[in-house]
PDB file of N, CA and C in Angstrom:
ATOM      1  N   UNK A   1       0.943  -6.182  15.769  1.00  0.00           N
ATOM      2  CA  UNK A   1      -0.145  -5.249  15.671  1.00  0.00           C
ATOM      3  C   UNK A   1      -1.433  -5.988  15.971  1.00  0.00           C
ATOM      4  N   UNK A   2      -2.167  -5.200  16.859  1.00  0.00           N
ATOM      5  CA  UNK A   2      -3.552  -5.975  17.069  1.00  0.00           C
ATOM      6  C   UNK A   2      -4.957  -4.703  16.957  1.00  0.00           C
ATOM      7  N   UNK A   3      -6.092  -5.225  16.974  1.00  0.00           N
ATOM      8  CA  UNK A   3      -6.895  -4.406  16.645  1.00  0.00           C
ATOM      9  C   UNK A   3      -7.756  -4.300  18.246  1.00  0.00           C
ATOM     10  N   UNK A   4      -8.338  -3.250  18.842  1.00  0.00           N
ATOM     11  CA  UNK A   4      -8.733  -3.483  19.993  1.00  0.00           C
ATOM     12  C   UNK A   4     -10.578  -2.929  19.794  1.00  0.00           C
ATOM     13  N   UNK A   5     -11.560  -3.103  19.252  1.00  0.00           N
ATOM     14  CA  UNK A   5     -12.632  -2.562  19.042  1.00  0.00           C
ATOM     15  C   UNK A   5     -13.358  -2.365  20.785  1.00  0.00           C
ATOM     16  N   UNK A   6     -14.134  -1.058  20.714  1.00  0.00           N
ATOM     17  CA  UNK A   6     -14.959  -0.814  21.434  1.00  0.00           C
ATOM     18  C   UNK A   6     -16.375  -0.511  21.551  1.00  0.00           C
ATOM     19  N   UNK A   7     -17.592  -1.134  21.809  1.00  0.00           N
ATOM     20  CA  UNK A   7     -18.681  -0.801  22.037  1.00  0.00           C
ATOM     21  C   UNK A   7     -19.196  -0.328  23.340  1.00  0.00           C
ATOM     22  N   UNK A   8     -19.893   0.534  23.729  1.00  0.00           N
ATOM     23  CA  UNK A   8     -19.959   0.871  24.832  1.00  0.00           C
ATOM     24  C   UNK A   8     -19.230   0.044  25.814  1.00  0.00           C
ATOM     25  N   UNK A   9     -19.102  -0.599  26.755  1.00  0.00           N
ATOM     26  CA  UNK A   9     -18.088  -1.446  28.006  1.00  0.00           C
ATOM     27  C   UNK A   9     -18.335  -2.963  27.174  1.00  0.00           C
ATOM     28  N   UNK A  10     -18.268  -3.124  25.719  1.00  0.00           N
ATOM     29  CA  UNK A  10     -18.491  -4.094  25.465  1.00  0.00           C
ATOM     30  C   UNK A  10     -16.541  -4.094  24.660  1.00  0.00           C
ATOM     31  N   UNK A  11     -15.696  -4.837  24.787  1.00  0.00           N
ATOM     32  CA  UNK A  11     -14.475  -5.188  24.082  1.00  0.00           C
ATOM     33  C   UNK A  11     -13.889  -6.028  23.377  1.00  0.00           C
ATOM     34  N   UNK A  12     -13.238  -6.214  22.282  1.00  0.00           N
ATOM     35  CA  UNK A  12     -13.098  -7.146  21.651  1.00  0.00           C
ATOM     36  C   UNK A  12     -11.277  -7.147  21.298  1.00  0.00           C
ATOM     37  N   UNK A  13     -10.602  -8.149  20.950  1.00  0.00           N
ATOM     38  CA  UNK A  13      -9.183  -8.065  20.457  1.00  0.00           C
ATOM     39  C   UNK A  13      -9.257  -8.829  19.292  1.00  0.00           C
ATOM     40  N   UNK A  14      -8.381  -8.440  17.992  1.00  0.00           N
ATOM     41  CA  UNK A  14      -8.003  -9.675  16.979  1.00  0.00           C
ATOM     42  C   UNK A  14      -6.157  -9.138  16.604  1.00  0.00           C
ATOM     43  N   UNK A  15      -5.807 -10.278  16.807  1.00  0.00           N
ATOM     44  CA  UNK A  15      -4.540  -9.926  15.928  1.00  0.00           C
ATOM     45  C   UNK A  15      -4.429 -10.207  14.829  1.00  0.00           C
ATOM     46  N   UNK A  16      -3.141  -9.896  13.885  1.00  0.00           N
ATOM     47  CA  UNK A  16      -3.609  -9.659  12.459  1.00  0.00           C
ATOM     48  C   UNK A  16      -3.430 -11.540  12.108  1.00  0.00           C
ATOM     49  N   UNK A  17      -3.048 -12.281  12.448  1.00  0.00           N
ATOM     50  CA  UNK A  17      -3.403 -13.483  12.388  1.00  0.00           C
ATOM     51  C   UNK A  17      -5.193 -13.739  12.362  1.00  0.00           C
ATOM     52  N   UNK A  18      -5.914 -13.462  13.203  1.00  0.00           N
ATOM     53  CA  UNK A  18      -6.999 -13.410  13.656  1.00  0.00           C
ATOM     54  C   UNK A  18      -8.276 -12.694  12.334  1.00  0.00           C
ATOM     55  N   UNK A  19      -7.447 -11.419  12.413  1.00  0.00           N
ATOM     56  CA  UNK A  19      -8.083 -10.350  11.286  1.00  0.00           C
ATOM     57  C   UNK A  19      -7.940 -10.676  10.102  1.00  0.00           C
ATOM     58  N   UNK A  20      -6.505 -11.386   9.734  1.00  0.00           N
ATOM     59  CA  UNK A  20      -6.560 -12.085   8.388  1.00  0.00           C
ATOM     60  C   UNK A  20      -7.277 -13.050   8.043  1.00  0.00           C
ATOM     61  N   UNK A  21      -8.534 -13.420   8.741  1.00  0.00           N
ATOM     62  CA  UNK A  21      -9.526 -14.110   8.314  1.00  0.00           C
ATOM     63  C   UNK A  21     -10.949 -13.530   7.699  1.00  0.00           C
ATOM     64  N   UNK A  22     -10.813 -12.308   7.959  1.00  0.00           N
ATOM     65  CA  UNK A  22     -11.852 -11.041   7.431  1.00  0.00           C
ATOM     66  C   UNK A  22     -11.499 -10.023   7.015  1.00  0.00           C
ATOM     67  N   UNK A  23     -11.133 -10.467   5.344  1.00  0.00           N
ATOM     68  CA  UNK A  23     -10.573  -9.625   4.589  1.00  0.00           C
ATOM     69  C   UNK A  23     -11.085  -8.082   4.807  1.00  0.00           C
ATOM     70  N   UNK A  24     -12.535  -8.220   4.660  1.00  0.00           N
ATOM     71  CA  UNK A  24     -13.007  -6.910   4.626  1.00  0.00           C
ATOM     72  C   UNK A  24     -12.704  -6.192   5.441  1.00  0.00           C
ATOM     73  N   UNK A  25     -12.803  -6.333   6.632  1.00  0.00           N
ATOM     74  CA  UNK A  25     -12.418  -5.616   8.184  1.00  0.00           C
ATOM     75  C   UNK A  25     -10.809  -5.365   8.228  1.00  0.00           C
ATOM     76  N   UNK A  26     -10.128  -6.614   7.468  1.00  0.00           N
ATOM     77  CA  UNK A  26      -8.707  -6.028   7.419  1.00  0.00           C
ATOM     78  C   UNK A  26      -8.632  -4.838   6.612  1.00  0.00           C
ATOM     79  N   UNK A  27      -8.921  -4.682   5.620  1.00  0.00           N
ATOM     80  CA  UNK A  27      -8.789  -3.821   4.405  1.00  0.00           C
ATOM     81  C   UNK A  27      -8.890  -2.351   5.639  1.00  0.00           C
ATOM     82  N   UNK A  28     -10.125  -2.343   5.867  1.00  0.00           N
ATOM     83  CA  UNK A  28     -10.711  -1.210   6.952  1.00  0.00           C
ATOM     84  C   UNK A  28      -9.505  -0.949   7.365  1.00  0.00           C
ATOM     85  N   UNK A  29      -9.229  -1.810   8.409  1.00  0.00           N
ATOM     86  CA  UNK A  29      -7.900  -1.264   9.199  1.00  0.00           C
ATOM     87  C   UNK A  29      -6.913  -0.952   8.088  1.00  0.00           C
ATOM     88  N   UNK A  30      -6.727  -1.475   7.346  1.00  0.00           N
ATOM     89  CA  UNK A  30      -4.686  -0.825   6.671  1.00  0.00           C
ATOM     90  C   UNK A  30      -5.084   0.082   6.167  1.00  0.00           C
ATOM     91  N   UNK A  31      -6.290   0.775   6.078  1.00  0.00           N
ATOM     92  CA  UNK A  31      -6.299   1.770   5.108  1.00  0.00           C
ATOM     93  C   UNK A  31      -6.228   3.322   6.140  1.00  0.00           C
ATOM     94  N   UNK A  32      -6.993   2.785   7.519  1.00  0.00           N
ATOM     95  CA  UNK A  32      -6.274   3.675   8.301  1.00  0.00           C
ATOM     96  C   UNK A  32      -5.576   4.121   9.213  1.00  0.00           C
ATOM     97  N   UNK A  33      -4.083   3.015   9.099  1.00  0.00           N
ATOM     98  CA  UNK A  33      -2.840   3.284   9.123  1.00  0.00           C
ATOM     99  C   UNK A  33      -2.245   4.017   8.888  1.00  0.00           C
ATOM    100  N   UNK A  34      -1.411   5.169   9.396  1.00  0.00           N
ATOM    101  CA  UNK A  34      -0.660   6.370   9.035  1.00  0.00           C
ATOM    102  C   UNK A  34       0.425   5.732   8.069  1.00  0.00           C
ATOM    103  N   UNK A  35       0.372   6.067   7.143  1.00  0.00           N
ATOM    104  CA  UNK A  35       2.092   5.717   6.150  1.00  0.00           C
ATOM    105  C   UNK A  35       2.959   5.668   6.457  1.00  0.00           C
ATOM    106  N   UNK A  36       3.284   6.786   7.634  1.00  0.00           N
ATOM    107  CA  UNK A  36       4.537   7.613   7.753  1.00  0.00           C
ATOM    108  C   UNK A  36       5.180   6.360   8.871  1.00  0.00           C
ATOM    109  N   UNK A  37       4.470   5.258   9.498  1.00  0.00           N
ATOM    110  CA  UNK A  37       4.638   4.842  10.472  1.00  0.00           C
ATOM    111  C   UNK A  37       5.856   3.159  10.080  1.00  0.00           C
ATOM    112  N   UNK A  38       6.680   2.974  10.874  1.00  0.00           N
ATOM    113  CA  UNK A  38       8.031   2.166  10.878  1.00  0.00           C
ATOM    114  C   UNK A  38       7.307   0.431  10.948  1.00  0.00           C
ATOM    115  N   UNK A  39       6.508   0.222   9.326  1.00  0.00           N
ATOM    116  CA  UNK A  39       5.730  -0.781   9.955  1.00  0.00           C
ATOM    117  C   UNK A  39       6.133  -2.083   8.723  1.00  0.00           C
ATOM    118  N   UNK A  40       6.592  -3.080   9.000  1.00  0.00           N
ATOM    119  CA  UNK A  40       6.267  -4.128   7.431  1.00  0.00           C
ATOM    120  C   UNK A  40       5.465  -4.280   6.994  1.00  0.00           C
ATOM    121  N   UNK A  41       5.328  -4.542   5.332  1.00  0.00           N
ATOM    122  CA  UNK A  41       4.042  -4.855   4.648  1.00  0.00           C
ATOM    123  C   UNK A  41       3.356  -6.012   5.794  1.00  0.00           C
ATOM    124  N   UNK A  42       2.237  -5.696   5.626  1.00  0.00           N
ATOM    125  CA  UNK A  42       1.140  -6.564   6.250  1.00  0.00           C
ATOM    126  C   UNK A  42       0.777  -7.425   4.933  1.00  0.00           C
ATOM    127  N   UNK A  43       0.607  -8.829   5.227  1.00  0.00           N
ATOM    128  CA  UNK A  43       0.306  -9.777   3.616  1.00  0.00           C
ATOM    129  C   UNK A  43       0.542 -11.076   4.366  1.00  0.00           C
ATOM    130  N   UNK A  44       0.255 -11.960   3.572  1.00  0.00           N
ATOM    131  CA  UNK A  44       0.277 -13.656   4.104  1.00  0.00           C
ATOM    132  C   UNK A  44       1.725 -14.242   4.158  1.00  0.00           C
ATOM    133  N   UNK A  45       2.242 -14.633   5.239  1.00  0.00           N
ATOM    134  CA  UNK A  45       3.952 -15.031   5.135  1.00  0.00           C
ATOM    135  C   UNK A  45       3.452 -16.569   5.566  1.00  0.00           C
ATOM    136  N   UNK A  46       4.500 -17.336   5.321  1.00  0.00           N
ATOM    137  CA  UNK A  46       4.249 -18.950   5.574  1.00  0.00           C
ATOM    138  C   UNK A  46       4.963 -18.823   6.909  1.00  0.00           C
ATOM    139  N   UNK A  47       4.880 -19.911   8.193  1.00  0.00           N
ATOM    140  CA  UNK A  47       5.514 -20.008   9.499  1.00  0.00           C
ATOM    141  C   UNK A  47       5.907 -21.691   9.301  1.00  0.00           C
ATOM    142  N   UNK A  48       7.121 -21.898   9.694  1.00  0.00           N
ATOM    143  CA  UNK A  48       7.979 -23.089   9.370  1.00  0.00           C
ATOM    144  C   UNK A  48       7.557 -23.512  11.051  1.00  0.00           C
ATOM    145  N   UNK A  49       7.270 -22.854  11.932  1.00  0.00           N
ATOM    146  CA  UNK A  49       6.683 -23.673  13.113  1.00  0.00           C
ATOM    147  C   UNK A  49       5.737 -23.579  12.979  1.00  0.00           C
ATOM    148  N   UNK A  50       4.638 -22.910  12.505  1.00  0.00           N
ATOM    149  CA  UNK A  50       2.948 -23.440  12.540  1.00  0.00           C
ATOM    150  C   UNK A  50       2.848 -24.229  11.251  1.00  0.00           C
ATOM    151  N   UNK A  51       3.848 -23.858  10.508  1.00  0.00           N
ATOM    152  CA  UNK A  51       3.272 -24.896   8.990  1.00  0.00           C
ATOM    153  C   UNK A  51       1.641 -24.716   8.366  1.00  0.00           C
ATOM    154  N   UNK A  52       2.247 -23.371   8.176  1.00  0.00           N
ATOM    155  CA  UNK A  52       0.720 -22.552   7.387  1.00  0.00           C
ATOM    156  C   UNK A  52       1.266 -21.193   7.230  1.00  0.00           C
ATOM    157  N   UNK A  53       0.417 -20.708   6.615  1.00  0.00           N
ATOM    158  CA  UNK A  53       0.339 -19.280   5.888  1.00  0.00           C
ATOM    159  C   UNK A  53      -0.669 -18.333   6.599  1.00  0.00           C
ATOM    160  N   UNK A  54      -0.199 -17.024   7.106  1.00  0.00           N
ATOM    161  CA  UNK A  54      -1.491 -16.322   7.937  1.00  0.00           C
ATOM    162  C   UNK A  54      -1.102 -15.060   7.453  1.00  0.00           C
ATOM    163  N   UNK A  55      -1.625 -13.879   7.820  1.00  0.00           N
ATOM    164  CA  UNK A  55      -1.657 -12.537   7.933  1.00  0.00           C
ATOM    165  C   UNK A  55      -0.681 -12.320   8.919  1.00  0.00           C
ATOM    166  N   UNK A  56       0.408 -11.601   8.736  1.00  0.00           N
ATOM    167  CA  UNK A  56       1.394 -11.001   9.467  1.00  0.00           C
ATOM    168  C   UNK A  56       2.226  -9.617   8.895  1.00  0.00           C
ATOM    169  N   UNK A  57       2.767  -9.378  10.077  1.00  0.00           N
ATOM    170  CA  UNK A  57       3.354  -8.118  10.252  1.00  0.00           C
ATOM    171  C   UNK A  57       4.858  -8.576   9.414  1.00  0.00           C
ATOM    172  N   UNK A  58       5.493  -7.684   9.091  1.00  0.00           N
ATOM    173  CA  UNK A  58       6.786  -8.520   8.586  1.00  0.00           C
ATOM    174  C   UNK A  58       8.312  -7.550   8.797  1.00  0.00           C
ATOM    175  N   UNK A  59       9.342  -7.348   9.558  1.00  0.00           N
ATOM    176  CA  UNK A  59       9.967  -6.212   9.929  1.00  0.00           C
ATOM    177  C   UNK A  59      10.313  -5.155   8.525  1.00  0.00           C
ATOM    178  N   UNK A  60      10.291  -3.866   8.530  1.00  0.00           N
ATOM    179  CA  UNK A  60      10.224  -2.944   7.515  1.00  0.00           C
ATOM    180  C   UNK A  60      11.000  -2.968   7.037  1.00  0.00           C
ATOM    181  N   UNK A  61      12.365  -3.612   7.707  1.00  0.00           N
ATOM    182  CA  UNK A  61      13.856  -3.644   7.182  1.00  0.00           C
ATOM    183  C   UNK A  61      14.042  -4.468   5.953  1.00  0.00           C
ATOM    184  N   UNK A  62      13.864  -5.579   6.220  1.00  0.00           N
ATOM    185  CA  UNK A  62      14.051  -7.156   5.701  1.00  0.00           C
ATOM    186  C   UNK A  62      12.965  -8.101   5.259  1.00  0.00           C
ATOM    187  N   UNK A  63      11.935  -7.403   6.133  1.00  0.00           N
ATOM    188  CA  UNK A  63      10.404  -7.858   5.523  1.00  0.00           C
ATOM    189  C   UNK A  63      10.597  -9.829   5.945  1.00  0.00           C
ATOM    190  N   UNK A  64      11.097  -9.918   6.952  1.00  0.00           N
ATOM    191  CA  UNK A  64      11.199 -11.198   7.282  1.00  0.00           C
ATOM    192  C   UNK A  64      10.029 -11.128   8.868  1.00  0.00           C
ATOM    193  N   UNK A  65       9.352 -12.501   8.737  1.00  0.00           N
ATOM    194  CA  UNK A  65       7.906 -12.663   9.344  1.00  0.00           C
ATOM    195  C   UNK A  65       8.356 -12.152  10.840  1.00  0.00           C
ATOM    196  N   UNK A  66       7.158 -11.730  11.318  1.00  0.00           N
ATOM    197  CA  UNK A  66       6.775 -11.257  12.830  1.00  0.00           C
ATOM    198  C   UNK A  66       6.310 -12.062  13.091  1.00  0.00           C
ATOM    199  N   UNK A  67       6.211 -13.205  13.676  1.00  0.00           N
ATOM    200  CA  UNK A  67       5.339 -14.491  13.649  1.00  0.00           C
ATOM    201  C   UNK A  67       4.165 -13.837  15.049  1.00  0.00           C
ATOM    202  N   UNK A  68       3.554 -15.091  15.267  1.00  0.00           N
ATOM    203  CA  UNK A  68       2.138 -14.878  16.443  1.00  0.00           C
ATOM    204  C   UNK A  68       3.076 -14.871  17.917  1.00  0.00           C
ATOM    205  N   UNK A  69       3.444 -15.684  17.873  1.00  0.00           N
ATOM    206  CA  UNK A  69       4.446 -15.470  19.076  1.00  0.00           C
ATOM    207  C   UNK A  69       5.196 -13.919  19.703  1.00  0.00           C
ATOM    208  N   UNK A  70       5.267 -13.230  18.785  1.00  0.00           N
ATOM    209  CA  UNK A  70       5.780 -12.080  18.976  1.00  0.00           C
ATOM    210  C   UNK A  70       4.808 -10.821  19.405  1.00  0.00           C
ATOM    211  N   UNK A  71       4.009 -11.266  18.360  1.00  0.00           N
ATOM    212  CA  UNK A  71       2.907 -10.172  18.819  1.00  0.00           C
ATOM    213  C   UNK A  71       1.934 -10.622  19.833  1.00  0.00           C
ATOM    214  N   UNK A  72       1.816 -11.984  19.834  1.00  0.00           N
ATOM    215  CA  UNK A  72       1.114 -12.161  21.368  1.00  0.00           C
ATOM    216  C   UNK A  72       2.081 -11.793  22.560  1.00  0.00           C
ATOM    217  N   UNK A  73       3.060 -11.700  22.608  1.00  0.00           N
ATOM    218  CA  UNK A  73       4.009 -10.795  23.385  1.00  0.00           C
ATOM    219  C   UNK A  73       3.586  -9.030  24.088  1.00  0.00           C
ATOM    220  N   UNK A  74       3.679  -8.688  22.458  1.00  0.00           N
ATOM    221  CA  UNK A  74       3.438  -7.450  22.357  1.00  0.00           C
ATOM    222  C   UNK A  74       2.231  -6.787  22.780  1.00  0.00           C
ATOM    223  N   UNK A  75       0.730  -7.955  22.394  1.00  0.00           N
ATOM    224  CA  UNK A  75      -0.581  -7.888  22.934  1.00  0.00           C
ATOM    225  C   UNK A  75      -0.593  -7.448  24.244  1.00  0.00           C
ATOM    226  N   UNK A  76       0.009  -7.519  24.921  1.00  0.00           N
ATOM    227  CA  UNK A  76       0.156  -8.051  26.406  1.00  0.00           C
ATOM    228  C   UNK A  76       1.655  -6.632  27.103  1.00  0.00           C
ATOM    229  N   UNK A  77       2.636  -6.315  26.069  1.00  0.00           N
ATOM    230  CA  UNK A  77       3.350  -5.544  26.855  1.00  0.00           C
ATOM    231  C   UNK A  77       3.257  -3.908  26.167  1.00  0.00           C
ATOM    232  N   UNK A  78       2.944  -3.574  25.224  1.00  0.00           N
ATOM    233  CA  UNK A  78       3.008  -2.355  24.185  1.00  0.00           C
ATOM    234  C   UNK A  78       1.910  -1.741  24.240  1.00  0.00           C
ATOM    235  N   UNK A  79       1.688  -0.400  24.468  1.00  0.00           N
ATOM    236  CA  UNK A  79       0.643   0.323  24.772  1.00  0.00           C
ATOM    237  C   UNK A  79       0.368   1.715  23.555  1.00  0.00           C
ATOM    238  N   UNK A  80       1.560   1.555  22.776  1.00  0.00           N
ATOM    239  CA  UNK A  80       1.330   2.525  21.269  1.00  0.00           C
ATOM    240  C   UNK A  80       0.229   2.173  20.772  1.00  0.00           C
ATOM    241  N   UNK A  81      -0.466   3.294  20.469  1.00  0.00           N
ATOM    242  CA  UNK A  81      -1.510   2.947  19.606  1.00  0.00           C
ATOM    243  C   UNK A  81      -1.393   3.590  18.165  1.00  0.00           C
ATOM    244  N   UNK A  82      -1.518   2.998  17.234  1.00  0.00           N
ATOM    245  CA  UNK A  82      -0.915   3.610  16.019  1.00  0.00           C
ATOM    246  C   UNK A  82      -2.284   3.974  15.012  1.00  0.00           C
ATOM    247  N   UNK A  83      -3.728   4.240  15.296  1.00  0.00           N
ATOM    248  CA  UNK A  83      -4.545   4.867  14.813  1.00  0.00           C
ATOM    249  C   UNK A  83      -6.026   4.588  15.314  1.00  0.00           C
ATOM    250  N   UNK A  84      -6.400   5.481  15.772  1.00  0.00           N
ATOM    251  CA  UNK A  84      -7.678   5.650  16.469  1.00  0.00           C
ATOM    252  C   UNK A  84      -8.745   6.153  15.638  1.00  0.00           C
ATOM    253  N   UNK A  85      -9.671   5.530  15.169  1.00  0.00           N
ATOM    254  CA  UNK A  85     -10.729   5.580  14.243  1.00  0.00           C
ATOM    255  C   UNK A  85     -12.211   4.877  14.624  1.00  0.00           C
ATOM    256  N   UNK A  86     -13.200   5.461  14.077  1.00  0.00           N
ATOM    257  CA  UNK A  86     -14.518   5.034  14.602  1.00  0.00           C
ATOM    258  C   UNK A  86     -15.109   4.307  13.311  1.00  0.00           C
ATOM    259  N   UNK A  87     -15.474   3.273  13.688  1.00  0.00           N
ATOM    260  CA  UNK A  87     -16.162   2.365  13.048  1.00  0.00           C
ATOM    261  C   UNK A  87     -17.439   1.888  12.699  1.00  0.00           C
ATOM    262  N   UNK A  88     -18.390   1.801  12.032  1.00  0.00           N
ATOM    263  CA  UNK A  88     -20.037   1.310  11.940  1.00  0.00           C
ATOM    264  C   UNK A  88     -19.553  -0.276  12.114  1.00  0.00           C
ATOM    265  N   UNK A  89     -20.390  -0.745  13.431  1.00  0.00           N
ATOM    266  CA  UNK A  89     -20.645  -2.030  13.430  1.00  0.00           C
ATOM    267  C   UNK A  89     -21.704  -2.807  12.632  1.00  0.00           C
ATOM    268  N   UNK A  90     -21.430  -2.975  11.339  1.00  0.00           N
ATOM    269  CA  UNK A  90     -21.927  -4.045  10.556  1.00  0.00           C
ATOM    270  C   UNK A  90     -21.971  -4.995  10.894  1.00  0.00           C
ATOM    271  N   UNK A  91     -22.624  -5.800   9.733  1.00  0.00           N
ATOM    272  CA  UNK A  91     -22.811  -7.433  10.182  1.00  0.00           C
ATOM    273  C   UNK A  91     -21.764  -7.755   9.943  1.00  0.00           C
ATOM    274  N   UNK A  92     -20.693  -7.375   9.439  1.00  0.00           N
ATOM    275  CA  UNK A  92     -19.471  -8.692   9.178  1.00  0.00           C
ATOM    276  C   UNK A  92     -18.929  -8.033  10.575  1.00  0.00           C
ATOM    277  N   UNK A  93     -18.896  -6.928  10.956  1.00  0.00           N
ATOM    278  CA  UNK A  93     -18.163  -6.460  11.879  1.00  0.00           C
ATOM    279  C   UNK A  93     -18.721  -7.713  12.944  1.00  0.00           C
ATOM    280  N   UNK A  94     -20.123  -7.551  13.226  1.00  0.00           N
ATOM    281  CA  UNK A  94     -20.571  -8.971  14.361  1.00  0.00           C
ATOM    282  C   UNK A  94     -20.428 -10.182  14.151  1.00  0.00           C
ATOM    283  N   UNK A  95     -20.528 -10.501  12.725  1.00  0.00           N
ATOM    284  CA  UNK A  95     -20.107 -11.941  13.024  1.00  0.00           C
ATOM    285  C   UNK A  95     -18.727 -12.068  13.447  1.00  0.00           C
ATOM    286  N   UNK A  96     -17.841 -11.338  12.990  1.00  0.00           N
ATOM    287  CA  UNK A  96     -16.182 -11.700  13.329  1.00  0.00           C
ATOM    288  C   UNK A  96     -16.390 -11.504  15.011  1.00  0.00           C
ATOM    289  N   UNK A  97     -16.831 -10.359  15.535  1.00  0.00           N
ATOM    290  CA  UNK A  97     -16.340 -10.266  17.132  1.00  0.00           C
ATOM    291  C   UNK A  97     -16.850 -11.807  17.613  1.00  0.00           C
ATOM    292  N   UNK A  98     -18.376 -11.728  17.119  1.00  0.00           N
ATOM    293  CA  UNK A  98     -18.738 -13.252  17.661  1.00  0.00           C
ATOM    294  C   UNK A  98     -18.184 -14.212  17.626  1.00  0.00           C
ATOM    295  N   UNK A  99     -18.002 -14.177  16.246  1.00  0.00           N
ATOM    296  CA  UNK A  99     -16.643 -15.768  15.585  1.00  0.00           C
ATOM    297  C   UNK A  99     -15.540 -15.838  17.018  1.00  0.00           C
ATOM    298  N   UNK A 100     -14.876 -14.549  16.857  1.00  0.00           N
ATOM    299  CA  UNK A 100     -13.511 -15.035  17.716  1.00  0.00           C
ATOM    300  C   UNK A 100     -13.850 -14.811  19.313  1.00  0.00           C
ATOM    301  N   UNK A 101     -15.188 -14.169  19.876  1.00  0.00           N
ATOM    302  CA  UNK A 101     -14.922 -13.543  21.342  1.00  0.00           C
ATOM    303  C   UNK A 101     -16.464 -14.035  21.890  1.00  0.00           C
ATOM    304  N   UNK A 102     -17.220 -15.042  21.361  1.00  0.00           N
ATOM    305  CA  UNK A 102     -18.298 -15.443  21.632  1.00  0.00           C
ATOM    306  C   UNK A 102     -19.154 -14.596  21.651  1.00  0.00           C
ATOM    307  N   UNK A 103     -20.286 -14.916  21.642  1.00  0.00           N
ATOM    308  CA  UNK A 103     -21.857 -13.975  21.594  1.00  0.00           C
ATOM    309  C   UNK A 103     -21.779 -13.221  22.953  1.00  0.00           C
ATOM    310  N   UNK A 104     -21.899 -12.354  22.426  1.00  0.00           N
ATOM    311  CA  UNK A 104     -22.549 -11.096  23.872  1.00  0.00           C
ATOM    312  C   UNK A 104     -23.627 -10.268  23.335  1.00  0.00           C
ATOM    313  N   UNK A 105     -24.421  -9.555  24.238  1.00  0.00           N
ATOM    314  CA  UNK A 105     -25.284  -9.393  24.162  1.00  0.00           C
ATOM    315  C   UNK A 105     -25.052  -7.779  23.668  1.00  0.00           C
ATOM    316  N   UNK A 106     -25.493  -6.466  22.538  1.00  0.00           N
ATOM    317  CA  UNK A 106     -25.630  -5.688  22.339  1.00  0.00           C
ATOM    318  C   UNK A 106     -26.824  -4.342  22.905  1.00  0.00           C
ATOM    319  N   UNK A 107     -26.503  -3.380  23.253  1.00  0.00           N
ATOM    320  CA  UNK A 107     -27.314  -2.342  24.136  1.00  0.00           C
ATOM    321  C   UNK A 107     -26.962  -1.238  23.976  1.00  0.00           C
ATOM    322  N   UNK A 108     -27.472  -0.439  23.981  1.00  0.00           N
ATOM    323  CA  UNK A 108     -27.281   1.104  24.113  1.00  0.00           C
ATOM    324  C   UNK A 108     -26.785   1.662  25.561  1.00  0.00           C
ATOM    325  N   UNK A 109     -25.389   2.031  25.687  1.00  0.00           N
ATOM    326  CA  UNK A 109     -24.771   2.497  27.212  1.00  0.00           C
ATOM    327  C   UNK A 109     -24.449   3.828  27.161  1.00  0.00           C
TER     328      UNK A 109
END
């Protein structure tokens, strides 16, 4: 699962690796997530190849990790979008795009 934000032709991506570094903005997103949807708890799993603990997806079945590898896969081939919602760009909202996608410049389009 990844998050895709839009400002006028301005774009940003985080995956939940990424997003699990801004609690607040995560919270945002799981809350509007449909329930009904075929998804694992989202929460911190440890990775025996990165040798750390991150924010991940985890399968609904077995709840065993989706690691980054998978969903950078998925970034790239899966076009479901599983909830479309509008957002106020706050300041935490800018520092994170900045943090992960460098400074760009903001405008009215």
């Amino acid at each position: 699962m990844f998050l895709h934000p839009r400002v006028g032709p301005h774009e940003s991506q985080f995956d939940l690796r990424t997003l699990g570094k801004h609690p607040e903005l995560l919270s945002q997103v799981l809350r509007r997530i449909p329930p009904t949807l075929h998804l694992g708890e989202i929460k911190s799993r440890y990775s025996g190849t990165l040798r750390e603990a991150y924010m991940s997806n985890g399968c609904y079945r077995c709840d065993a990790l989706v690691g980054a590898h998978f969903e950078h896969d998925v970034w790239y081939s899966e076009n479901q979008i599983l909830a479309r919602f509008p957002i106020t760009i706050s300041c935490v909202w800018q520092e994170a795009i900045g943090a992960e996608n460098g400074s760009f410049g903001w405008g009215i389009h």
